[in-house]
Each structure stands twice: as structure tokens, then as C-alpha cells.
Protein backbone atom coordinates (compact mmCIF):
# COMPACT_ATOMS: atom_id res chain seq x y z
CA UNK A 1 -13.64 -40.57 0.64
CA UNK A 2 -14.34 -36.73 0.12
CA UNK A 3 -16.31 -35.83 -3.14
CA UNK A 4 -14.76 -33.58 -5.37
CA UNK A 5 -16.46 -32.94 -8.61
CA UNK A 6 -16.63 -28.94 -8.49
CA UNK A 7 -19.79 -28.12 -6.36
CA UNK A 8 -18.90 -27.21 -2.84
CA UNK A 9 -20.69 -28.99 -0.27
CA UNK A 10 -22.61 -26.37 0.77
CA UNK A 11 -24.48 -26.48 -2.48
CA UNK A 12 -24.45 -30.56 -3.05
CA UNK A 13 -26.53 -30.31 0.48
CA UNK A 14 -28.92 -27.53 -1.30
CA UNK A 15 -29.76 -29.40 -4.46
CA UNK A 16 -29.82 -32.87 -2.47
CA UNK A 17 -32.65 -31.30 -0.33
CA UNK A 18 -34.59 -30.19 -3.28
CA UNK A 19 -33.91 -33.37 -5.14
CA UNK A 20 -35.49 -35.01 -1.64
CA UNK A 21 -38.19 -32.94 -2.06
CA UNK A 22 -37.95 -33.89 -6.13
CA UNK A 23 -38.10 -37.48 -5.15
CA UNK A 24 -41.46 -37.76 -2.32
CA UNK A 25 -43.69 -35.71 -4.86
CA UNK A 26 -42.42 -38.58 -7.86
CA UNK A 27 -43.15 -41.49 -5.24
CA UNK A 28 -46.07 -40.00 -4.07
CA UNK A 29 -47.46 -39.48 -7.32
CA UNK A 30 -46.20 -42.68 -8.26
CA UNK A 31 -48.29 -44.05 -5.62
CA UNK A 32 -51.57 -42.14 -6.51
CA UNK A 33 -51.38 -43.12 -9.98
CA UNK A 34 -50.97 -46.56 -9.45
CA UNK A 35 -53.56 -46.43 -7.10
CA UNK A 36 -55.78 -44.56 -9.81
CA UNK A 37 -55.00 -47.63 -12.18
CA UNK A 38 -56.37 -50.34 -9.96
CA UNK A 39 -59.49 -48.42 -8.96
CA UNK A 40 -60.45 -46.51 -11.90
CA UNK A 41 -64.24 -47.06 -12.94
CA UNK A 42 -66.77 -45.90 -15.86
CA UNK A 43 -66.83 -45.10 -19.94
CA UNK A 44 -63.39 -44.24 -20.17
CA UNK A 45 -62.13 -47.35 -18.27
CA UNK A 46 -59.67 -48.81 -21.13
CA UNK A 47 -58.06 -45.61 -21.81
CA UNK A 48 -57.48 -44.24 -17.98
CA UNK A 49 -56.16 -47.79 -17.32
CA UNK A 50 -53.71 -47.59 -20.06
CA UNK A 51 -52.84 -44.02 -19.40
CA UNK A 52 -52.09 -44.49 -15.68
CA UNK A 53 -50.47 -47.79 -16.38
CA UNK A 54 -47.73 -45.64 -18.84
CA UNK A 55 -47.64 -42.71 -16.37
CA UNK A 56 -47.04 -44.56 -13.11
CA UNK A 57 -44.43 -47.09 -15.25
CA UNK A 58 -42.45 -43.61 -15.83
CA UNK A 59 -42.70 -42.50 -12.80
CA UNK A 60 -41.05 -45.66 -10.95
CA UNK A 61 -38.26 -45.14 -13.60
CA UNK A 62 -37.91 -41.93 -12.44
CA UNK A 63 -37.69 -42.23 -9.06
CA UNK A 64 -34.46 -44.38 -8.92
CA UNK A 65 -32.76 -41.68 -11.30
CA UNK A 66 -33.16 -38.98 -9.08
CA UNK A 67 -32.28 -40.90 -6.12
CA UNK A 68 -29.02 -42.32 -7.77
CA UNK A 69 -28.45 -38.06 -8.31
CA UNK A 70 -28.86 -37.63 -4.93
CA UNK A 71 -26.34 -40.38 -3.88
CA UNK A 72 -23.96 -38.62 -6.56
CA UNK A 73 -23.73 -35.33 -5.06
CA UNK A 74 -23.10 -37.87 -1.59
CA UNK A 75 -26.36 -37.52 0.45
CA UNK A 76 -28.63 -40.48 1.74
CA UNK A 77 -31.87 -40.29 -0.36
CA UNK A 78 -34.81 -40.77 1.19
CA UNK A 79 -36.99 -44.07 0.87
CA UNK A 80 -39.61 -44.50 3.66
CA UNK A 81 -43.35 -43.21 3.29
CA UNK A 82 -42.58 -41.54 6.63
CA UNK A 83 -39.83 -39.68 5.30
CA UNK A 84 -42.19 -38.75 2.01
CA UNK A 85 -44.77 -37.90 3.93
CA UNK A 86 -42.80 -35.40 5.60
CA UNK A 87 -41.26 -33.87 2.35
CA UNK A 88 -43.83 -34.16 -0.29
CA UNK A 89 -46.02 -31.75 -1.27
CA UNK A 90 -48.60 -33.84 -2.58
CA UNK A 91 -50.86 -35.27 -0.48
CA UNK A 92 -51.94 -38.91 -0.20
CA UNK A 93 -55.43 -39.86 -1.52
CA UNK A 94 -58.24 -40.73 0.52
CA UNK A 95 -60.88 -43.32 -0.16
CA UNK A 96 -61.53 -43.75 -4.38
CA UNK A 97 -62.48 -40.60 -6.49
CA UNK A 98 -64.52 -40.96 -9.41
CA UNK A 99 -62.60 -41.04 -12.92
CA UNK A 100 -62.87 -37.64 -13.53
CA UNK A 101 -61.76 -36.38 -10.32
CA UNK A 102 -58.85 -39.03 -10.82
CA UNK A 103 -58.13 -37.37 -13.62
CA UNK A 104 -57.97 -33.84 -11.67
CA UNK A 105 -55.80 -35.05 -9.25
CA UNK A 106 -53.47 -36.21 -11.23
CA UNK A 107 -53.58 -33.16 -13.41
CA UNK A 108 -52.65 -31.45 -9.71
CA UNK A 109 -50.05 -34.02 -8.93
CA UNK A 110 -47.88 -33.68 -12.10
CA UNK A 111 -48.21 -29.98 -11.87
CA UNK A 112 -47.00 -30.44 -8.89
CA UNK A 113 -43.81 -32.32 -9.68
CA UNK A 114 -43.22 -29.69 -11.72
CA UNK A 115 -43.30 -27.01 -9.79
CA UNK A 116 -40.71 -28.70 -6.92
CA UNK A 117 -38.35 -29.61 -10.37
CA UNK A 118 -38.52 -25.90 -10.99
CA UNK A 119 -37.79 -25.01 -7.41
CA UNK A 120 -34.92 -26.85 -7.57
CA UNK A 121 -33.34 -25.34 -10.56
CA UNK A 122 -31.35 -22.10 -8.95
CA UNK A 123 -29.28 -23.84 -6.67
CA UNK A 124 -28.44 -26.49 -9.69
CA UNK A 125 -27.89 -23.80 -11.42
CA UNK A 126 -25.77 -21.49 -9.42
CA UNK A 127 -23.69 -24.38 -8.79
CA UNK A 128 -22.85 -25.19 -12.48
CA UNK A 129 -24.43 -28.84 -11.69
CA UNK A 130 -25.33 -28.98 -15.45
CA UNK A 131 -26.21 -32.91 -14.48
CA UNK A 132 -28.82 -32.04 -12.23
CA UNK A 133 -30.03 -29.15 -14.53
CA UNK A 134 -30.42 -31.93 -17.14
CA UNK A 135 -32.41 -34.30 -14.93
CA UNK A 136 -34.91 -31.62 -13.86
CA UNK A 137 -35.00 -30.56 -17.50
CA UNK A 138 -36.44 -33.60 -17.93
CA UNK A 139 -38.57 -34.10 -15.26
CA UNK A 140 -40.14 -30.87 -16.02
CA UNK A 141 -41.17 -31.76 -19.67
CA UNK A 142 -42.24 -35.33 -18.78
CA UNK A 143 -44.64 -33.62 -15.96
CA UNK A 144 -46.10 -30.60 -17.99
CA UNK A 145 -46.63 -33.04 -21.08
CA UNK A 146 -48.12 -35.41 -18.63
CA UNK A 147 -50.35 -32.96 -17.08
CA UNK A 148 -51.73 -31.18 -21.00
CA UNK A 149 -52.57 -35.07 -21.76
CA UNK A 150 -54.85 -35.23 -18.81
CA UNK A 151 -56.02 -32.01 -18.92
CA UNK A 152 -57.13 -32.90 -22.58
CA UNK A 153 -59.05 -35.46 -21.39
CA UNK A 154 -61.29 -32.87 -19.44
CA UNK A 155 -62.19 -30.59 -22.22
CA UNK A 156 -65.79 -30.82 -23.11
């Protein structure tokens, strides 16, 4: 059955690709900060294990709510790491950082996120997709909170 909700296809197609896009840097960064909570080490063990446990808990919320948008506007939404590795712009982590460098990663990683939500916001917008607007809204505030909390953490 053909959508009809008052965004031509044309411009579902442009906001699904940036919502793909939207969706491997979430997974991906759900994946490092997960990875980040099993392995982190050292004097601030308690509270990076907390903090990643919280962040990476949002994150796999997040994920199915933009790829339930993306299924809205009536695209497939990605779900393999193949397909994320293709599309993400953050990369996947190598071998175990120390805490702080965890910490800078993931500082990178949700400023990341960001960025991609923001990149997305023009064709969302030009399209009147006020939904979509909304989600990356959020994802945007979520990430740059997320990322002033770990930067915090790094101030001597």
C-alpha cells in the first residue's frame, strides 16, 4: 500500500538515509559503550561502570525508535554490523583503552551522534516531517548532555 502522510517520496528516501546513517553511529556507539562497561579498569571503576551502564541502556532504547521512524517514512532499516560498518561514522574499537581514553572516545562518539542528528535535520525539515525533527531534537540533547558529562569527568 502507497504511503501518504504529506512528504513526497523523494524526501522520505532523504531523511531515511540520514536516519540510516542516525541509526549505525547509535549502534555503534551502543556497542563501544557497552564494551567500555565490561572492560573498564582503575580509581574511577564504580562510577564509569555505572555511567556506561545508563548511557549504553539509552542508547539500545534509542536505536529501535529511530529504526521504527525509518520503517514509518516506509524504508527497510538497517540491522547488520556489515551494513553499520558501512554507514557509521564511528569507528569500532580496537583492543581495551585505558579509562581515561574510554572516556575520550566516548566523548568523540556522542559528539559524533550528534553531529549525523544535525546532518539530518534540513531534509526533515524542508519536508515539514515535524516527527522526525522531534526525534533528532532529542537525540541531539541526549548526545551533547551525554558528551558535557564525560567531558566533566576529564577536567583536572
Amino acid at each position: 500500500m502507497d504511503i501518504d502522510i504529506g512528504i513526497s517520496k523523494k524526501d522520505r528516501k532523504a531523511i531515511a538515509d540520514g536516519l540510516s546513517r542516525l541509526l549505525a553511529d547509535t549502534y555503534t556507539l551502543y556497542l563501544k559503550t557497552h564494551n567500555f562497561h565490561w572492560n573498564v579498569e582503575g580509581p574511577m571503576f564504580n562510577t564509569l561502570h555505572l555511567m556506561f551502564e545508563t548511557q549504553y541502556t539509552e542508547l539500545a532504547l534509542a536505536v529501535d525508535l529511530i529504526a521504527e521512524r525509518i520503517r514509518a517514512l516506509g524504508y527497510p532499516a538497517p540491522g547488520t554490523y556489515a551494513a553499520y560498518a558501512k554507514l557509521s561514522s564511528i569507528k569500532e574499537e580496537q583492543g581495551v583503552p585505558s579509562a581515561e581514553d574510554m572516556i575520550r572516545k566516548l566523548v568523540q562518539g556522542q559528539e559524533a551522534v550528534s553531529k549525523t542528528a544535525r546532518s539530518v535535520f534540513p531534509a526533515a525539515d524542508k519536508a515539514g516531517d515535524e516527527p522526525t525533527a522531534d526525534l533528532l531534537t532529542q537525540r541531539m540533547q541526549i548526545h551533547e548532555k551525554n558528551a558535557w558529562m564525560l567531558r566533566a569527568l576529564l577536567s583536572k
